[in-house]
C-alpha atoms as a PDB file:
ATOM      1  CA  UNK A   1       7.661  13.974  12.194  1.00  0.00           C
ATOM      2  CA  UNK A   2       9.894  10.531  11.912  1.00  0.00           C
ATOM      3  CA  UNK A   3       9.232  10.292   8.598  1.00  0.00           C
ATOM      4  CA  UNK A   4       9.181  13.146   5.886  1.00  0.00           C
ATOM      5  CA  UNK A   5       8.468  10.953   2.874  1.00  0.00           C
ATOM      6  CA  UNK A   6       6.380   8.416   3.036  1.00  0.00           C
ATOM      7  CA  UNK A   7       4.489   5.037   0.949  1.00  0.00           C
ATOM      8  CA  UNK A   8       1.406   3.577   2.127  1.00  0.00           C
ATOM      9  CA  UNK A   9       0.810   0.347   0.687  1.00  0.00           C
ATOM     10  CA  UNK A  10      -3.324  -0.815   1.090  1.00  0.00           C
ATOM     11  CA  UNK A  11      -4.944  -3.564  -0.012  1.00  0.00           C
ATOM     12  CA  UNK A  12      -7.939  -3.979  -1.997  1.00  0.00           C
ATOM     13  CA  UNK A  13      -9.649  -5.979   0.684  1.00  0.00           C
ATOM     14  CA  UNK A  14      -9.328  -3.458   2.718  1.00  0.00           C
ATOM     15  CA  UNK A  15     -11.770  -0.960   1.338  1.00  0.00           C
ATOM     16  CA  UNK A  16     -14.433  -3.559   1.482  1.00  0.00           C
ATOM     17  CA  UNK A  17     -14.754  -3.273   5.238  1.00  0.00           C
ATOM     18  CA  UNK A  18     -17.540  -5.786   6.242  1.00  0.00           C
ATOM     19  CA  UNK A  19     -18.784  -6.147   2.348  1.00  0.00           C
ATOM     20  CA  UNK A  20     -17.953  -9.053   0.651  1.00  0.00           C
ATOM     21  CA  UNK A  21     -17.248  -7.328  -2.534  1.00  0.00           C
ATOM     22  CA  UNK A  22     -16.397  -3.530  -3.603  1.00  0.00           C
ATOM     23  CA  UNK A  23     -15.824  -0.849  -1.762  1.00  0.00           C
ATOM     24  CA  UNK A  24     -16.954   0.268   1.781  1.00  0.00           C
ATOM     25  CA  UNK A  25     -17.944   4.156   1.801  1.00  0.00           C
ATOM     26  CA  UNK A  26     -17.690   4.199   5.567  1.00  0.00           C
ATOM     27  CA  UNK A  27     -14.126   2.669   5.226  1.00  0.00           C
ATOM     28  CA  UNK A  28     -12.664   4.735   2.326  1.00  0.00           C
ATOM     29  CA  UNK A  29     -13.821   7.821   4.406  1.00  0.00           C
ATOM     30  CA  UNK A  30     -11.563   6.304   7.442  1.00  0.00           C
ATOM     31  CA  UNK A  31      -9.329   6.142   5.644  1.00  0.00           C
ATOM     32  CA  UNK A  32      -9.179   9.388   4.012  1.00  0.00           C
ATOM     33  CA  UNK A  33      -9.443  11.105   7.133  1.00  0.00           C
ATOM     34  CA  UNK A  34      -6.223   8.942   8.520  1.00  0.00           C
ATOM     35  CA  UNK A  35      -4.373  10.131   5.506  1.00  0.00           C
ATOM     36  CA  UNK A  36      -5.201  14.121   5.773  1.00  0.00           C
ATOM     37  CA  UNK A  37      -4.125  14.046   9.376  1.00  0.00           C
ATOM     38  CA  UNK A  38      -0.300  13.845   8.260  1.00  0.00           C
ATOM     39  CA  UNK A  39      -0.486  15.729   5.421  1.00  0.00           C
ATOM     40  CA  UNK A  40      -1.664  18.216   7.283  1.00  0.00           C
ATOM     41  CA  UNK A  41       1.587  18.079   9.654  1.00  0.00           C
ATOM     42  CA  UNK A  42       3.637  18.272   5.965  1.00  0.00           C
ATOM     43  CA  UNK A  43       4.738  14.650   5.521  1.00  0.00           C
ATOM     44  CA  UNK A  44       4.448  13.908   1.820  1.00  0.00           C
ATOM     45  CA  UNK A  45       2.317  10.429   1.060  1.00  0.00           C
ATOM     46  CA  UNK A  46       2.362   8.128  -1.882  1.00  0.00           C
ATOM     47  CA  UNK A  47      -0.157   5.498  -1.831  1.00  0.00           C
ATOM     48  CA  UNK A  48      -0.002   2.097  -3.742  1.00  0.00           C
ATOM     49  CA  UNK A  49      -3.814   0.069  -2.935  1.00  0.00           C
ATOM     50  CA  UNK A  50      -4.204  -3.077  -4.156  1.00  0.00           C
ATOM     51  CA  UNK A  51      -7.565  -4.486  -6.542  1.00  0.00           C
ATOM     52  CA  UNK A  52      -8.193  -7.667  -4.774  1.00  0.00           C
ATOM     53  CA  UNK A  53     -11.808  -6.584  -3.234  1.00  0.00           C
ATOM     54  CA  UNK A  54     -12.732  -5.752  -7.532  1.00  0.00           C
ATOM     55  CA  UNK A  55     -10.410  -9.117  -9.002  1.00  0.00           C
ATOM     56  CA  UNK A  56      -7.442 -10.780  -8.854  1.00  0.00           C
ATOM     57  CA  UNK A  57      -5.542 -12.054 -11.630  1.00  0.00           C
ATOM     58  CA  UNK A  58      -4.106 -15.114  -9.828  1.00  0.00           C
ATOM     59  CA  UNK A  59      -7.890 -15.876  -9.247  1.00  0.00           C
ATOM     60  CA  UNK A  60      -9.269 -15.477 -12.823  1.00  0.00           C
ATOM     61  CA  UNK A  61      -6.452 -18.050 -13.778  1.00  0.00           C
ATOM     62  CA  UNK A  62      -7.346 -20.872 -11.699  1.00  0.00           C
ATOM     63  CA  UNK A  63     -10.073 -21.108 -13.016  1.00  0.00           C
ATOM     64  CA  UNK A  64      -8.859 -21.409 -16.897  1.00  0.00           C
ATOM     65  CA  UNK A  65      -8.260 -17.449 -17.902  1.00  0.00           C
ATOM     66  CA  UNK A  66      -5.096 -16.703 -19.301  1.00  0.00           C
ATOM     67  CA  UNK A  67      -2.911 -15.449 -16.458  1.00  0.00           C
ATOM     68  CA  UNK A  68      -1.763 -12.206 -18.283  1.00  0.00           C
ATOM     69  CA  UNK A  69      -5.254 -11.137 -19.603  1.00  0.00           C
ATOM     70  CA  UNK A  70      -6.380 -11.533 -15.796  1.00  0.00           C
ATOM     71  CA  UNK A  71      -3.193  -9.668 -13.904  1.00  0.00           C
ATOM     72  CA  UNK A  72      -4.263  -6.578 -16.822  1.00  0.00           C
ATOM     73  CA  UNK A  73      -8.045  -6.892 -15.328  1.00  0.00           C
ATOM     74  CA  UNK A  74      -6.361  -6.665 -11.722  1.00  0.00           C
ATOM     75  CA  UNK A  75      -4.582  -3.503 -12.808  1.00  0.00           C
ATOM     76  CA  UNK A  76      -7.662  -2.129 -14.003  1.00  0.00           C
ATOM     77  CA  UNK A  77      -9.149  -2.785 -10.522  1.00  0.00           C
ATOM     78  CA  UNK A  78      -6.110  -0.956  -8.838  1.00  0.00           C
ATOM     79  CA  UNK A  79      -7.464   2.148 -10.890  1.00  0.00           C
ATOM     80  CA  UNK A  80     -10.459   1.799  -9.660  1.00  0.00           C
ATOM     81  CA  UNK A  81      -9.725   1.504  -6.601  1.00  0.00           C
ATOM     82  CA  UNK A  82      -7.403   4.742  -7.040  1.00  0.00           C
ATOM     83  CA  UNK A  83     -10.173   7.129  -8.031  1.00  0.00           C
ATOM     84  CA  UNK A  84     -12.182   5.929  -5.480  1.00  0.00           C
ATOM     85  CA  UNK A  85      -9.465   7.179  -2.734  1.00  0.00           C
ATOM     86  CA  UNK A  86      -8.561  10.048  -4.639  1.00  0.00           C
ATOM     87  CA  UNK A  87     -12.231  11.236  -4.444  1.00  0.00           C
ATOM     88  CA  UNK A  88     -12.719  10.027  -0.692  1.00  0.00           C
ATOM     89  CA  UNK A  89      -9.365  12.804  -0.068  1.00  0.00           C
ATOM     90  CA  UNK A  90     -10.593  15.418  -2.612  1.00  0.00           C
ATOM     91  CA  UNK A  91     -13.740  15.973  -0.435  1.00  0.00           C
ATOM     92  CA  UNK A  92     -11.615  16.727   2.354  1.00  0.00           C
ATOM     93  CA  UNK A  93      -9.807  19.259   0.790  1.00  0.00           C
ATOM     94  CA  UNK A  94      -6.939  17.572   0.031  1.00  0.00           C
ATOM     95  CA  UNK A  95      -4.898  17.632  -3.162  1.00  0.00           C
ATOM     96  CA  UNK A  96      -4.315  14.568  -5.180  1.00  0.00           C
ATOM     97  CA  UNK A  97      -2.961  12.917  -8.326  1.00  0.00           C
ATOM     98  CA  UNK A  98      -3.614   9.359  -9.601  1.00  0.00           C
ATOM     99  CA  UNK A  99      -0.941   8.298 -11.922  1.00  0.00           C
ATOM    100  CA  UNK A 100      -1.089   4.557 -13.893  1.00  0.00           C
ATOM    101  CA  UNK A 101       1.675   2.532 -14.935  1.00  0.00           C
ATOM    102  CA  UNK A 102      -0.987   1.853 -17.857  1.00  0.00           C
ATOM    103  CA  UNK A 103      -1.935   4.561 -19.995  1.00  0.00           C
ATOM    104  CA  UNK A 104      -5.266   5.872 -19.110  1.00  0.00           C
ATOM    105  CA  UNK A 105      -5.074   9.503 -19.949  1.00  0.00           C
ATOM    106  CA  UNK A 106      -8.878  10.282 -19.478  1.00  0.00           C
ATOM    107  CA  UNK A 107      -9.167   9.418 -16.051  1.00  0.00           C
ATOM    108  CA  UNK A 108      -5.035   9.407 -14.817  1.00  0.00           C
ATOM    109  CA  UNK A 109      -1.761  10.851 -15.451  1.00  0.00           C
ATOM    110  CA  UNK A 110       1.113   8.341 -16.912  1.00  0.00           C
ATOM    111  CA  UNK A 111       3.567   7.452 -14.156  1.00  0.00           C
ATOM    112  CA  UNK A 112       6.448  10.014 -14.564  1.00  0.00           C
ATOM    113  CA  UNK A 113       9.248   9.729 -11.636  1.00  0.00           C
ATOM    114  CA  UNK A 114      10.053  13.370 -11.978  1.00  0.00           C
ATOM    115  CA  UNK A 115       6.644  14.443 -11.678  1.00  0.00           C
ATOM    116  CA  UNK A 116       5.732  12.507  -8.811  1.00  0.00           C
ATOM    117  CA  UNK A 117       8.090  13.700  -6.660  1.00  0.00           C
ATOM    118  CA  UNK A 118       6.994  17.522  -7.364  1.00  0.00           C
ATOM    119  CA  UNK A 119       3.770  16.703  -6.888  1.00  0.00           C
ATOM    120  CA  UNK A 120       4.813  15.288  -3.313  1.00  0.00           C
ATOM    121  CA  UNK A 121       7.566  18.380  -2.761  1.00  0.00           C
ATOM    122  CA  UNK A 122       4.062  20.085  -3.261  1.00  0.00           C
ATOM    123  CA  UNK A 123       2.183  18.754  -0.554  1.00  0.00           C
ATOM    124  CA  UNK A 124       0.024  16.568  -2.892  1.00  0.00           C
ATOM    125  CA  UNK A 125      -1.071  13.023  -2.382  1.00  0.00           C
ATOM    126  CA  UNK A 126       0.018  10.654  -5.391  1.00  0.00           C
ATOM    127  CA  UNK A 127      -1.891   7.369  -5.634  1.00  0.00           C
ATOM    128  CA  UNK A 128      -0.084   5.100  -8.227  1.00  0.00           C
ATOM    129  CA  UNK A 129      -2.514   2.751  -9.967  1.00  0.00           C
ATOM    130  CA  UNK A 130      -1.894   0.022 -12.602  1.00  0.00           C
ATOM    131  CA  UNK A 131       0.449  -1.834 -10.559  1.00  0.00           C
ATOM    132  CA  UNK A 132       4.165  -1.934 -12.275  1.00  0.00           C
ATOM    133  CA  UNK A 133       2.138  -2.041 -15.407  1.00  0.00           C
ATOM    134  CA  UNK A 134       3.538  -6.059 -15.849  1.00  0.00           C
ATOM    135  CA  UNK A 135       1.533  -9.266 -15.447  1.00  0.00           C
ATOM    136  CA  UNK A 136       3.311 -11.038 -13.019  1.00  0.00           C
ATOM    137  CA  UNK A 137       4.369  -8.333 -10.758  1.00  0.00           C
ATOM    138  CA  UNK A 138       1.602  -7.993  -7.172  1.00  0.00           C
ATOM    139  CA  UNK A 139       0.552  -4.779  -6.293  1.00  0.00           C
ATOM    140  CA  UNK A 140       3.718  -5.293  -3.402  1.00  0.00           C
ATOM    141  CA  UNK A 141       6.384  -5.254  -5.918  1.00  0.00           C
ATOM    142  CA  UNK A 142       4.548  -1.881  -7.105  1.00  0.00           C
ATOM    143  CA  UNK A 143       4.592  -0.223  -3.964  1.00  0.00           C
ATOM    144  CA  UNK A 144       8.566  -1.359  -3.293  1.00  0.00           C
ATOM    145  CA  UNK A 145       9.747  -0.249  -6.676  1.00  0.00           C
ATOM    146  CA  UNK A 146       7.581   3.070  -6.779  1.00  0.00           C
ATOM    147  CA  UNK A 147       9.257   3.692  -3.017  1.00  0.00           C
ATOM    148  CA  UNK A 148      12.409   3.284  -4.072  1.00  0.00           C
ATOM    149  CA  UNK A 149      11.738   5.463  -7.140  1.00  0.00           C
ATOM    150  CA  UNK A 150      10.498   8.261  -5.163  1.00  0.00           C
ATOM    151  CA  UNK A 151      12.710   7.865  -2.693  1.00  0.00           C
ATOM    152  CA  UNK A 152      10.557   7.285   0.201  1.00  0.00           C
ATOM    153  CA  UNK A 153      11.550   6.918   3.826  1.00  0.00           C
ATOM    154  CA  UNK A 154       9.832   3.631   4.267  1.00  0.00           C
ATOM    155  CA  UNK A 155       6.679   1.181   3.331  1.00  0.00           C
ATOM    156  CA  UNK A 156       3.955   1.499   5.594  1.00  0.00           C
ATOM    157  CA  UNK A 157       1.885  -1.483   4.646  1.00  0.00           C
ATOM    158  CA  UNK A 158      -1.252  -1.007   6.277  1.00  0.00           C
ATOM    159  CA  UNK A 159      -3.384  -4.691   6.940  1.00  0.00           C
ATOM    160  CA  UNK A 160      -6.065  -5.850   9.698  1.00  0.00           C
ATOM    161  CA  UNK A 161      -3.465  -7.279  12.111  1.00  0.00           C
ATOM    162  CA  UNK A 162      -1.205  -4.807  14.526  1.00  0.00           C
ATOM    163  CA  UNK A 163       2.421  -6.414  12.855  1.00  0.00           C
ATOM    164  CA  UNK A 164       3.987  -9.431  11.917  1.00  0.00           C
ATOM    165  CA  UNK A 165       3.705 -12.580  14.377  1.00  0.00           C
ATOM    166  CA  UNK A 166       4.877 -15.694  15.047  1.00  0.00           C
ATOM    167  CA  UNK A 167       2.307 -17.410  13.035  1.00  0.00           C
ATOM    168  CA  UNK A 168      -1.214 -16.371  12.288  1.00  0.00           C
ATOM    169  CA  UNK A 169      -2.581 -14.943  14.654  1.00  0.00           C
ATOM    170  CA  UNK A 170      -6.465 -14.785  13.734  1.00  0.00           C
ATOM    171  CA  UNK A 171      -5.400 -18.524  13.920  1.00  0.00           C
ATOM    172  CA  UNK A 172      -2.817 -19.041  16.639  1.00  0.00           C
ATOM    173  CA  UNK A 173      -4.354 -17.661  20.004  1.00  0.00           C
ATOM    174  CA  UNK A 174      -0.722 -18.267  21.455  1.00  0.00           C
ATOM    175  CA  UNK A 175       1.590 -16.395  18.283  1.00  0.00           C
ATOM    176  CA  UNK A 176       3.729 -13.944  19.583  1.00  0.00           C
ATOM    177  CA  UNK A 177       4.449 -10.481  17.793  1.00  0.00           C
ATOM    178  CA  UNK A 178       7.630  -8.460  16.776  1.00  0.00           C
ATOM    179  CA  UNK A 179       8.492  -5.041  17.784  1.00  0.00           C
ATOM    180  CA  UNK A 180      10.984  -4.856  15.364  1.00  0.00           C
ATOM    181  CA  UNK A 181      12.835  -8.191  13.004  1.00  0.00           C
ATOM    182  CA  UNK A 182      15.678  -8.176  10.544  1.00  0.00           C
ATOM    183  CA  UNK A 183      15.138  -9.066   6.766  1.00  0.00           C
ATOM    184  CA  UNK A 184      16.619 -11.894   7.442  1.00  0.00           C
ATOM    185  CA  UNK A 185      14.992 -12.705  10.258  1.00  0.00           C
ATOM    186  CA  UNK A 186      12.196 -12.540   8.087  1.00  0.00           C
ATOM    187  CA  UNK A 187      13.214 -15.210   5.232  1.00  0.00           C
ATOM    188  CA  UNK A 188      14.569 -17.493   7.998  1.00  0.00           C
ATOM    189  CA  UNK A 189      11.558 -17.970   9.847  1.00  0.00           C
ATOM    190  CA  UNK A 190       9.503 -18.434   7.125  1.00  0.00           C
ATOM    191  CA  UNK A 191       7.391 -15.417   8.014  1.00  0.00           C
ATOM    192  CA  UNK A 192       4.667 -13.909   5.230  1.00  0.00           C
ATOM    193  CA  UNK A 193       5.207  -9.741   4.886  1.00  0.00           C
ATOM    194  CA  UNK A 194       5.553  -9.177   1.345  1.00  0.00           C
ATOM    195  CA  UNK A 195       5.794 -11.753  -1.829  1.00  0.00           C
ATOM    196  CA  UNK A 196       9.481 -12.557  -2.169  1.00  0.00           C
ATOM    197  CA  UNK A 197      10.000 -10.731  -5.220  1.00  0.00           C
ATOM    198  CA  UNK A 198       9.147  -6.957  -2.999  1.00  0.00           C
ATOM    199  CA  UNK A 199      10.702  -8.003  -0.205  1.00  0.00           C
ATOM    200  CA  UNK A 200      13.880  -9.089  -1.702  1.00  0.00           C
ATOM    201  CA  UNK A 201      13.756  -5.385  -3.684  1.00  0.00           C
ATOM    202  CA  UNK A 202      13.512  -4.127  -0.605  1.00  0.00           C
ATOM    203  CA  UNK A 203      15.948  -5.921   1.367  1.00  0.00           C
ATOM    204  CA  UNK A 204      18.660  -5.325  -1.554  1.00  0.00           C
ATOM    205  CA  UNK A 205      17.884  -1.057  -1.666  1.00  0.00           C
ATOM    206  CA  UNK A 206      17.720  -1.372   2.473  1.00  0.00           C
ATOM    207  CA  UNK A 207      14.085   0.318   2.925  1.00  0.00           C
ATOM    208  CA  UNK A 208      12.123  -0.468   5.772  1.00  0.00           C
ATOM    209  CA  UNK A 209       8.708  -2.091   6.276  1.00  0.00           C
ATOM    210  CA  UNK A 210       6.267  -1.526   8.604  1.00  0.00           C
ATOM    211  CA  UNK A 211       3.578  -3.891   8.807  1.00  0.00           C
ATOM    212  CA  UNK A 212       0.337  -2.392  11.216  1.00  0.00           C
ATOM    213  CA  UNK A 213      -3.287  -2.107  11.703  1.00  0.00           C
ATOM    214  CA  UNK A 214      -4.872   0.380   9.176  1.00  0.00           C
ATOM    215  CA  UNK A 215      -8.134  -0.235  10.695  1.00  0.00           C
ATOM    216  CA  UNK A 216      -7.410   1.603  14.333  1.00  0.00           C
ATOM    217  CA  UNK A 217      -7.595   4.844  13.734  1.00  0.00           C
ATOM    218  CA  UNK A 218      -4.745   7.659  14.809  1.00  0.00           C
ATOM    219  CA  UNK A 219      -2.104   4.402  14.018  1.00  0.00           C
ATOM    220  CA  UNK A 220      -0.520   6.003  10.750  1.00  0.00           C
ATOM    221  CA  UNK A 221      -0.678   9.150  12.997  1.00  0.00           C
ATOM    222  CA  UNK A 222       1.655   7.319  15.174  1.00  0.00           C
ATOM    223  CA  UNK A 223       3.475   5.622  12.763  1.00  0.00           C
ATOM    224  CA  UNK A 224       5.139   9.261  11.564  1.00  0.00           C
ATOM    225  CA  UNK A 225       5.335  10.604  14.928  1.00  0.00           C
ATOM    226  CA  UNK A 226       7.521   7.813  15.845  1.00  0.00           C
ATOM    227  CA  UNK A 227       5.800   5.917  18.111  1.00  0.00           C
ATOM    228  CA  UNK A 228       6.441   2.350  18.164  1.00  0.00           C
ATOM    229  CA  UNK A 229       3.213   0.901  15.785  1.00  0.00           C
ATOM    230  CA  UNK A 230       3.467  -2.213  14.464  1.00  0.00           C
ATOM    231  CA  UNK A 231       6.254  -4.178  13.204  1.00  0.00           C
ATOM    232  CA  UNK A 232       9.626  -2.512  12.063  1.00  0.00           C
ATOM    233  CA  UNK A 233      11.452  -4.588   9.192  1.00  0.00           C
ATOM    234  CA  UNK A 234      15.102  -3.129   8.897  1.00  0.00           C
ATOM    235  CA  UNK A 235      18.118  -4.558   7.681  1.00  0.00           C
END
């Protein structure tokens, strides 16, 4: 495998699939099918998923809710959203931890760096849920400081388009994609990946991004193997 430790960063929308709202059985099953195919070849998976299909905190405060009583809801969602993929892998035999960056010891362990990373040396899945546990920090800047902290290989952040383009390209029939673009690159053109707080943490500790399509199935597969899936961000 290319990679032996890995993040996987998902996004709430994602598990809706064609709902407008919640979360897609058919899609949560994808994806926990994706996920036991490489832990089953022994590369160790973190997984940071987002709460936008639930609520979004940045939502809830344009229209008049106070910001930081809306970014706690979204962290609530990110649990949530957590159990939901921990049970999804659980029912295919694989072995999982949720751990929240807000305490919720009923349903999920605290985050503990030192007990993460056993839990991955141990071939276990760990979903972190809660965010960084701060309003004002995206699900993003979770999943780079959590990769850092667990000293992951790289970000796989796993969307509904094949990489990072020119421009949009659900809008932009003629946007071009990149194989592979600096950090740099990246801030100079403008181009959307991460929210600048994530990406500049991960420019400054120099871990890579890849940006692909969660949605094809075999492409995380791929992704590990080393084949050339998406968009590589590198310094």
């Amino acid at each position: 495998m290319h990679y032996k430790r890995i993040l996987l960063k998902l996004s709430g929308e994602a598990l809706m699939g064609e709902q407008q709202y919640g979360i897609d059985a058919n899609r949560l099953d994808e994806y926990a099918e994706e996920i036991k195919s490489v832990i089953d070849k022994g590369v160790e998976v973190a997984i940071v998923i987002g709460g936008g299909n639930i609520f979004r905190g940045l939502a809830g405060a344009s229209q008049g809710m106070d910001r930081v009583q809306g970014d706690h809801m979204g962290m609530l969602a990110t649990v949530i959203n957590g159990l939901a993929l921990q049970s999804a892998l659980e029912i295919k035999g694989v072995q999982t931890r949720l751990q929240s960056a807000i305490k919720i010891n009923e349903v999920a362990e605290p985050f503990i760096r030192r007990r993460a990373i056993r839990h991955l040396e141990k071939g276990r899945v760990v979903i972190f849920g809660g965010g960084t546990g701060n309003p004002y920090f995206t699900t993003d800047s979770a999943a780079v400081l959590r990769a850092i902290e667990i000293k992951a290989d790289v970000i796989l952040k796993g969307t509904r388009v094949d990489g990072i383009y020119t421009s949009d390209p659900e809008k932009d029939k003629n946007a071009t994609k990149f194989d592979s673009i600096s950090f740099n690159e990246v801030l100079s053109k403008g181009l959307k990946v991460m929210d600048t707080t994530a990406f500049t943490l991960s420019q400054e500790n120099e871990l890579p991004i890849v940006v692909f399509d969660m949605n094809t199935r075999g492409n995380l597969m791929k992704i590990v193997s080393g084949e050339n899936i998406g968009t590589v961000v590198n310094v």
